[in-house]
C-alpha atoms as a PDB file:
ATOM      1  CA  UNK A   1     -47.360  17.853  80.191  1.00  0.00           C
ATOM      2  CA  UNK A   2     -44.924  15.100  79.317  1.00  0.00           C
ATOM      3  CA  UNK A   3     -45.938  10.974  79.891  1.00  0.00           C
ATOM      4  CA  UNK A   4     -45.020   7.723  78.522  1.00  0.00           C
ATOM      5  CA  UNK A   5     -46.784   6.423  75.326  1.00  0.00           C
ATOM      6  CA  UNK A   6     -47.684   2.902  74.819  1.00  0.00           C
ATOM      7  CA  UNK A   7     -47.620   1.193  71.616  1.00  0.00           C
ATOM      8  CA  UNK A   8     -50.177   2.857  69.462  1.00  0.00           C
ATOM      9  CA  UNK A   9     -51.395   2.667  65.708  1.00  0.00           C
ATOM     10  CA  UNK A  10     -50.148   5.181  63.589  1.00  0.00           C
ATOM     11  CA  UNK A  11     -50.659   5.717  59.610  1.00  0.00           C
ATOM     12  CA  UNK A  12     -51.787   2.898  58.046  1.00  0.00           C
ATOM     13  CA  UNK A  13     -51.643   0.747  60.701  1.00  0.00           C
ATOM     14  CA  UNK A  14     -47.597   0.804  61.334  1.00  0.00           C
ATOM     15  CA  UNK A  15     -47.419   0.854  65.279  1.00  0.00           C
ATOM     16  CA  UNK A  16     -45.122   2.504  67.413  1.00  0.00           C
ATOM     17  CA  UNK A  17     -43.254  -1.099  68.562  1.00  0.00           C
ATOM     18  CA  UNK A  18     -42.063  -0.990  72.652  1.00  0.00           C
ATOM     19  CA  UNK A  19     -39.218  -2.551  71.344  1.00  0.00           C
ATOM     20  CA  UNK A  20     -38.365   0.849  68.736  1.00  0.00           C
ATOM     21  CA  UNK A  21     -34.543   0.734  67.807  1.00  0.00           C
ATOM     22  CA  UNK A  22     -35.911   1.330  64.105  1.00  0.00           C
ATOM     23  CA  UNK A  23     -38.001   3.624  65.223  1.00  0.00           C
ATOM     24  CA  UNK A  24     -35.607   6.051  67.153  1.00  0.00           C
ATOM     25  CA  UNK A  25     -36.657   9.303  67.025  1.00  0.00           C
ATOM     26  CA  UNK A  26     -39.458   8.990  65.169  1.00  0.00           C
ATOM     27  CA  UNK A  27     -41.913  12.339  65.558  1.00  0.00           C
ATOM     28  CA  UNK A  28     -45.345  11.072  65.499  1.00  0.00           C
ATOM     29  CA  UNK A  29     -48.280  13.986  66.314  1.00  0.00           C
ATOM     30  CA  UNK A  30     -51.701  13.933  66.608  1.00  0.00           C
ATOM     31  CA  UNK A  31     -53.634  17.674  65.934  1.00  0.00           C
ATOM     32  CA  UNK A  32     -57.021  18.642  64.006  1.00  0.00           C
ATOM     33  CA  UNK A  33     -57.204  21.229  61.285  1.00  0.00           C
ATOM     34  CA  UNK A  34     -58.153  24.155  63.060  1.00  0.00           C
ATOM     35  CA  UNK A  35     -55.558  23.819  65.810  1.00  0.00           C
ATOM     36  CA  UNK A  36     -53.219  27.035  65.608  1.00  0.00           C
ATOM     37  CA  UNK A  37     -50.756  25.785  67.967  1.00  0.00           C
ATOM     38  CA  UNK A  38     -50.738  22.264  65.414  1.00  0.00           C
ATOM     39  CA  UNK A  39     -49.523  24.347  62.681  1.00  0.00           C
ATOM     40  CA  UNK A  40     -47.334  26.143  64.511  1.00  0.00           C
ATOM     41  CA  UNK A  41     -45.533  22.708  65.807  1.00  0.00           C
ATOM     42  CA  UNK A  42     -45.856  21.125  61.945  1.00  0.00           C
ATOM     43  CA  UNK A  43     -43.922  24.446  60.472  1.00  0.00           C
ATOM     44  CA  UNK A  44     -41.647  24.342  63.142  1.00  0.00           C
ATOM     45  CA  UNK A  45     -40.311  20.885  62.834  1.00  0.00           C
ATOM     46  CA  UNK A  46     -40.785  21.314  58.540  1.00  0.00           C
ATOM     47  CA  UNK A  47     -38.135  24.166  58.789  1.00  0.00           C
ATOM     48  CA  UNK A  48     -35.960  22.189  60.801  1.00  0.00           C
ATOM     49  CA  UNK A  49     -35.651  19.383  58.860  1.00  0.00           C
ATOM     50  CA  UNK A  50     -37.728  16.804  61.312  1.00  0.00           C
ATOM     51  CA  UNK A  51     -39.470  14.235  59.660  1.00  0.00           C
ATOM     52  CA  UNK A  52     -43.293  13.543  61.607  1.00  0.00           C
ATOM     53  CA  UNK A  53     -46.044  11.448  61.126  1.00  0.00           C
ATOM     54  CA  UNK A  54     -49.131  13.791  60.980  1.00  0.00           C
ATOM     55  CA  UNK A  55     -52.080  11.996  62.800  1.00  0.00           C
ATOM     56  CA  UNK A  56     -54.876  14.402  61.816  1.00  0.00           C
ATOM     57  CA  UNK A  57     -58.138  12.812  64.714  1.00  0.00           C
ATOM     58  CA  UNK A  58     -60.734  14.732  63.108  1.00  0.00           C
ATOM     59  CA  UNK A  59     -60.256  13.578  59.262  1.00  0.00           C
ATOM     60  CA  UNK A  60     -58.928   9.842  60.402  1.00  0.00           C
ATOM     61  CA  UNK A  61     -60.954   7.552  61.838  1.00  0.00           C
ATOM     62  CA  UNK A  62     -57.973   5.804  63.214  1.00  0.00           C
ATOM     63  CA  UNK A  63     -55.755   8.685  64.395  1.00  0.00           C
ATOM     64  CA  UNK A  64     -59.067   9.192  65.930  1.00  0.00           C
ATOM     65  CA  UNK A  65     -58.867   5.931  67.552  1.00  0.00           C
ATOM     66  CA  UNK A  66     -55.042   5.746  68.529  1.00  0.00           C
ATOM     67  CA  UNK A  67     -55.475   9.318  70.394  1.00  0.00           C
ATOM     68  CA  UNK A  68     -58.580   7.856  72.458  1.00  0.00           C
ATOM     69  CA  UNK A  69     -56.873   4.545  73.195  1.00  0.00           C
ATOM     70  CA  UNK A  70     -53.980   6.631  75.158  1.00  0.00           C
ATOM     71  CA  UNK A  71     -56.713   8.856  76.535  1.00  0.00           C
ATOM     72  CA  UNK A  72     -55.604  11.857  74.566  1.00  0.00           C
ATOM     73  CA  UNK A  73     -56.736  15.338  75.930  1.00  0.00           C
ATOM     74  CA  UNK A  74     -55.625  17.996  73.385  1.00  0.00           C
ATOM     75  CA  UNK A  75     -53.796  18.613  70.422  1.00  0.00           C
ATOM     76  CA  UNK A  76     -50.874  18.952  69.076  1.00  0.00           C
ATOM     77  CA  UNK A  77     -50.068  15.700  70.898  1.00  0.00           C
ATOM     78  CA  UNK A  78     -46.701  15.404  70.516  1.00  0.00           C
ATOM     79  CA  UNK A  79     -45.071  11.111  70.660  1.00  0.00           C
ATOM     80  CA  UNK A  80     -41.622  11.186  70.539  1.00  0.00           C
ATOM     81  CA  UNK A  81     -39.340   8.415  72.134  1.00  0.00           C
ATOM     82  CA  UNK A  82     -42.579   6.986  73.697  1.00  0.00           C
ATOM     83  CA  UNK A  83     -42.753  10.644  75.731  1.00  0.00           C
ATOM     84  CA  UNK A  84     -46.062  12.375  75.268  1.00  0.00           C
ATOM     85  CA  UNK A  85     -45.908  16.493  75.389  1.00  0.00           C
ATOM     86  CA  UNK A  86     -49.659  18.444  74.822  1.00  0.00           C
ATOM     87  CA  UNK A  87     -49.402  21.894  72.959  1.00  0.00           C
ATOM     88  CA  UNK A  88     -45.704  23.139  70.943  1.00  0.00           C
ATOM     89  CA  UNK A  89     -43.018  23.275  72.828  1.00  0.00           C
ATOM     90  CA  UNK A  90     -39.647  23.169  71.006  1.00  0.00           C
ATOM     91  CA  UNK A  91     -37.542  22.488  74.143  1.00  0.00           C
ATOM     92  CA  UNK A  92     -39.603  19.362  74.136  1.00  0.00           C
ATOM     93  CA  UNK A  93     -38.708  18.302  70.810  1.00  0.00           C
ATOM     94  CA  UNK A  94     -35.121  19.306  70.824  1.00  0.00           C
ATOM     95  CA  UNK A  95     -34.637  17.738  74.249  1.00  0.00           C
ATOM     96  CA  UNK A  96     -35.744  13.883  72.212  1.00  0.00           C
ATOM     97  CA  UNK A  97     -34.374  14.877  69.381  1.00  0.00           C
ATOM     98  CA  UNK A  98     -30.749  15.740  70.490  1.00  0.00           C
ATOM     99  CA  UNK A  99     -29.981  14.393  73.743  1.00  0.00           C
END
């Protein structure tokens, strides 16, 4: 599933501005330790060179918060370009990476 993202609060509090020509392209996800699919999304982007903000919700109390402020369902939650995408799907990624 894919959906606009509002501003939300990332790592230490930097938020994702609606105004974001600094922060083009920037990969933020949220996922939880156990996820499979998570890690699966984390070594994909590592061996391809994308740079992410890892937003772990069950070790952070505020990636805990940011995910239920923009009623998050599942992870990996995937915020790229303001466009939300549940679960690892590379065609996603590539697609805001490289248009």
């Amino acid at each position: 599933m894919i959906s606009s993202a509002g501003p939300i609060f990332a790592q230490n509090n930097q938020e994702i501005p609606d105004n974001h020509t600094q922060q083009q392209n920037k990969v933020f996800i949220f996922t939880q330790t156990y996820c499979p699919a998570c890690i699966h999304a984390k070594q994909y982007m590592s061996e391809h060179k994308i740079e992410y903000v890892e937003l772990d919700i069950e070790t952070s109390p505020e990636a805990l918060s940011a995910f239920e402020r923009i009623k998050g369902r599942g992870v990996p939650l995937l915020i790229i370009n303001k466009q939300m995408s549940y679960g690892f799907d590379p065609k996603f990624i590539n697609a805001q990476l490289y248009q």
